[in-house]
Protein backbone atom coordinates (compact mmCIF):
# COMPACT_ATOMS: atom_id res chain seq x y z
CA UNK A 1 -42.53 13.84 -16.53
CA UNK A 2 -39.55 15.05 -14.21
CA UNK A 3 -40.85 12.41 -11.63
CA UNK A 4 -40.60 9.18 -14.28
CA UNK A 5 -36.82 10.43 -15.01
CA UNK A 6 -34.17 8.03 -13.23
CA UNK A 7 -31.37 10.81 -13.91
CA UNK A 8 -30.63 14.71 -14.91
CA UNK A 9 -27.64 15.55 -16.38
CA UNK A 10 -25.36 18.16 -15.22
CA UNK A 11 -22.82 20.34 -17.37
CA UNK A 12 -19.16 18.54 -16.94
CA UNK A 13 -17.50 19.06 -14.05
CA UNK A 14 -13.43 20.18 -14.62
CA UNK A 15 -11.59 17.91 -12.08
CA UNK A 16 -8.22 18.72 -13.53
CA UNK A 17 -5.44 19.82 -10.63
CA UNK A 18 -7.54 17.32 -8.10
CA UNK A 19 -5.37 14.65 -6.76
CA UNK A 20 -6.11 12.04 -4.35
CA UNK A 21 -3.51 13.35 -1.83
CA UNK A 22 -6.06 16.31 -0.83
CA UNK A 23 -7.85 13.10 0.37
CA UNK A 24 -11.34 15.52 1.02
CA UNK A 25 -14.48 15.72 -0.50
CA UNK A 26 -15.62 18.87 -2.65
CA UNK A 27 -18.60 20.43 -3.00
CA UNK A 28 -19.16 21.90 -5.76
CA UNK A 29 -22.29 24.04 -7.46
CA UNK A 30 -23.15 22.92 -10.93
CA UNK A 31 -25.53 23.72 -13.42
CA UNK A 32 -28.05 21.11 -14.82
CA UNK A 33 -29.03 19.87 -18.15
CA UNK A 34 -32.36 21.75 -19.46
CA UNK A 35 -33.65 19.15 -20.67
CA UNK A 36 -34.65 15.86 -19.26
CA UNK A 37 -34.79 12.45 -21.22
CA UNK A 38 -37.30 9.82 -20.14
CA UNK A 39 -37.66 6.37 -21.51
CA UNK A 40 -41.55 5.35 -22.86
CA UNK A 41 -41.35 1.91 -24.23
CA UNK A 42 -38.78 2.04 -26.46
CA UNK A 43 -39.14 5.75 -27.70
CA UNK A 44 -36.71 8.03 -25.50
CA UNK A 45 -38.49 11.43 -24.69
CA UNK A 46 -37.24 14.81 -24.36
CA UNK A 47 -38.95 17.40 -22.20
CA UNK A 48 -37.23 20.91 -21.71
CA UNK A 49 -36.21 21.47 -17.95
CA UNK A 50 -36.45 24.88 -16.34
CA UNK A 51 -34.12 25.17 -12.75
CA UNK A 52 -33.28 28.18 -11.79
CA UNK A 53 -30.79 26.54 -8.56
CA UNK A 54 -27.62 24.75 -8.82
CA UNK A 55 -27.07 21.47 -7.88
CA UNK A 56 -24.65 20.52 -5.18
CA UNK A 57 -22.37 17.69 -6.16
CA UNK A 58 -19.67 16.21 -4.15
CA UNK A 59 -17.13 14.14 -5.87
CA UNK A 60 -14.49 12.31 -3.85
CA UNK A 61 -11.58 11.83 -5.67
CA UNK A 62 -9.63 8.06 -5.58
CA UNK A 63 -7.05 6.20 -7.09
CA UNK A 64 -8.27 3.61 -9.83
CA UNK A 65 -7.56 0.34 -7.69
CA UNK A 66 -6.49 -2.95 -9.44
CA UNK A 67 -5.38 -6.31 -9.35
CA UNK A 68 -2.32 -7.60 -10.26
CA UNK A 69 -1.14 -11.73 -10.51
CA UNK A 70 2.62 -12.55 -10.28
CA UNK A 71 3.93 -15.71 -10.97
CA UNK A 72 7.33 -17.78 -9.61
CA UNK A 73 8.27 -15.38 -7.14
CA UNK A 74 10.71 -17.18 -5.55
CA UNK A 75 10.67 -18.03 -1.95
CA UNK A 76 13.45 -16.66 0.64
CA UNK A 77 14.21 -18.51 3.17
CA UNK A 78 15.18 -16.41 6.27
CA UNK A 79 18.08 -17.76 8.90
CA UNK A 80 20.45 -16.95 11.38
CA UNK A 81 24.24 -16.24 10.21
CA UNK A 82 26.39 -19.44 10.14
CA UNK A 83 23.41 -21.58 10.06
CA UNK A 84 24.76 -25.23 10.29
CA UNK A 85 21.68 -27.31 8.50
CA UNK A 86 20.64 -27.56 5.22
CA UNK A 87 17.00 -26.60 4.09
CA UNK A 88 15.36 -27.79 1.05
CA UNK A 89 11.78 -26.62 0.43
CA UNK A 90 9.50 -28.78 -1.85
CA UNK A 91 8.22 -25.55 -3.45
CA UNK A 92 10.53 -22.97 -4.34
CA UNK A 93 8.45 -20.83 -6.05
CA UNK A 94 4.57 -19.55 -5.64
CA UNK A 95 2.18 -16.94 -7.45
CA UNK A 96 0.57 -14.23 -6.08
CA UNK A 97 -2.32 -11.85 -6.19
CA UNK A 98 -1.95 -8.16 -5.08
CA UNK A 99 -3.74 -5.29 -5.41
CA UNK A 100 -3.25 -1.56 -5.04
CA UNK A 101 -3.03 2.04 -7.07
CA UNK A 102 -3.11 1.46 -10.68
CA UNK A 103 -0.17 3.39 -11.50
CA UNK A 104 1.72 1.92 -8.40
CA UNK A 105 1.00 -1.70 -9.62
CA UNK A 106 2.06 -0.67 -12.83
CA UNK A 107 5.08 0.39 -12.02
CA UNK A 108 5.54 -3.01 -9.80
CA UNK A 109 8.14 -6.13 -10.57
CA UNK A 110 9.05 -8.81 -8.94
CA UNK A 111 11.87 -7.79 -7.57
CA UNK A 112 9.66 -5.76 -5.53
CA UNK A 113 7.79 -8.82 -4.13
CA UNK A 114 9.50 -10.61 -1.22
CA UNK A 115 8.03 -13.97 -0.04
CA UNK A 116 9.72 -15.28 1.97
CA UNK A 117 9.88 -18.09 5.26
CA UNK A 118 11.87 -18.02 8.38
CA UNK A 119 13.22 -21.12 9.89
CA UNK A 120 15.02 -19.18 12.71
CA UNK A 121 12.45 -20.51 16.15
CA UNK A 122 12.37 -24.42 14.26
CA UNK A 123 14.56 -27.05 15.64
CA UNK A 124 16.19 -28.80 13.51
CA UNK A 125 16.10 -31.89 11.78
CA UNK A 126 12.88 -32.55 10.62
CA UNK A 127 10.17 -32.05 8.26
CA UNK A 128 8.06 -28.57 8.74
CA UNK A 129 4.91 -26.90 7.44
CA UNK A 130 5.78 -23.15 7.21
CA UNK A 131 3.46 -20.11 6.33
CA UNK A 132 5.30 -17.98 3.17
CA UNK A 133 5.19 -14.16 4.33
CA UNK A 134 5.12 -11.09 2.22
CA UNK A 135 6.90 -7.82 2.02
CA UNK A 136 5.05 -5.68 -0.67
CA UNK A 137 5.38 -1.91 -0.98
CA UNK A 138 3.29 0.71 0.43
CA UNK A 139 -0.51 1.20 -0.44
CA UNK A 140 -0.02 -2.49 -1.64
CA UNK A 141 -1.95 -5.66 -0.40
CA UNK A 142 -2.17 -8.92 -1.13
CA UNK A 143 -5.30 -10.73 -2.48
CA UNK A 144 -5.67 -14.46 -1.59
CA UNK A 145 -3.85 -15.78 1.46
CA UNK A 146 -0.56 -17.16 1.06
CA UNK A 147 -0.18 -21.14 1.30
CA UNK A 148 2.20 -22.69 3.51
CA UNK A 149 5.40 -24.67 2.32
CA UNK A 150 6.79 -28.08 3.36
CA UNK A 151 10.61 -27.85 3.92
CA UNK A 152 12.94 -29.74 5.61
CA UNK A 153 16.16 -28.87 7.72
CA UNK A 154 18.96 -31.27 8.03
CA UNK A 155 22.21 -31.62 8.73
CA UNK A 156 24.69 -30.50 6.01
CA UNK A 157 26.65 -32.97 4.29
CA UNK A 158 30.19 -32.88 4.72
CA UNK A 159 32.74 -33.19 1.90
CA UNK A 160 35.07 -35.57 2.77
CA UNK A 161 38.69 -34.78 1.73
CA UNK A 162 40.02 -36.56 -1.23
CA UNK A 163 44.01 -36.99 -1.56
């Protein structure tokens, strides 16, 4: 009967004081279930289970991972001091998908999301096609890949001086 069972439980394991930080794997000795249930038809079965050993476990402790969609994060546009041109980007805003620690991402806002561009190596005037970069926090990563914004630089316009 022990041979048709796809499973044996053990007696709970405390994990409580394990954090990720120690980042190791424990092994642990743990006691079994005495009994084992198998499944014949639809009748469950229990036989008694005699094991005199314990049962090495090793459980690897992790932080829950999730995902985690922002919307209108609005896009930076990175450029040296005293920059003479104007730049207006078609899209000022885009979403995106991160992922990371559950309690980290919980924690997160979008002030903590920086997307951004830099026009600094582009000569100007003209039309451009510019990937949107990403600052996130530690142990954070984004999801989908970030799409690229059309922008254009031009001169500034001048006020002229009314008397």
């Amino acid at each position: 009967m022990l041979k048709e069972a796809s499973f044996i439980n053990t007696i709970p394991v405390d994990i409580s004081g394990i954090t990720s930080e120690q980042n190791r794997t424990f092994p642990w000795r743990i006691g079994i279930d005495q009994k084992v249930i198998v499944k014949r038809g639809d009748k469950n079965i229990s036989a008694p289970v005699t094991c005199t050993e314990d049962v090495r476990v090793w459980i690897q402790i992790v932080e829950q991972q999730e995902t985690r969609f922002f919307e209108k994060i609005k896009i930076k546009v990175m450029r040296p001091a005293e920059y003479p041109y104007e730049i207006k980007l078609q899209d000022e805003y885009a979403n995106i998908k991160v992922k990371g620690p559950k309690l980290v991402l919980d924690k997160l806002n979008t002030e903590d999301v920086v997307l951004y561009i830099d026009v600094t190596s582009l000569k100007p005037p003209g039309p451009y096609k510019q990937p949107i970069k990403c600052d996130l926090p530690k142990n954070i990563e984004l999801v989908d890949k970030l799409p690229e914004v059309h922008l254009d630089i031009r001169e500034k316009m001048r006020s002229s001086g009314v008397k």
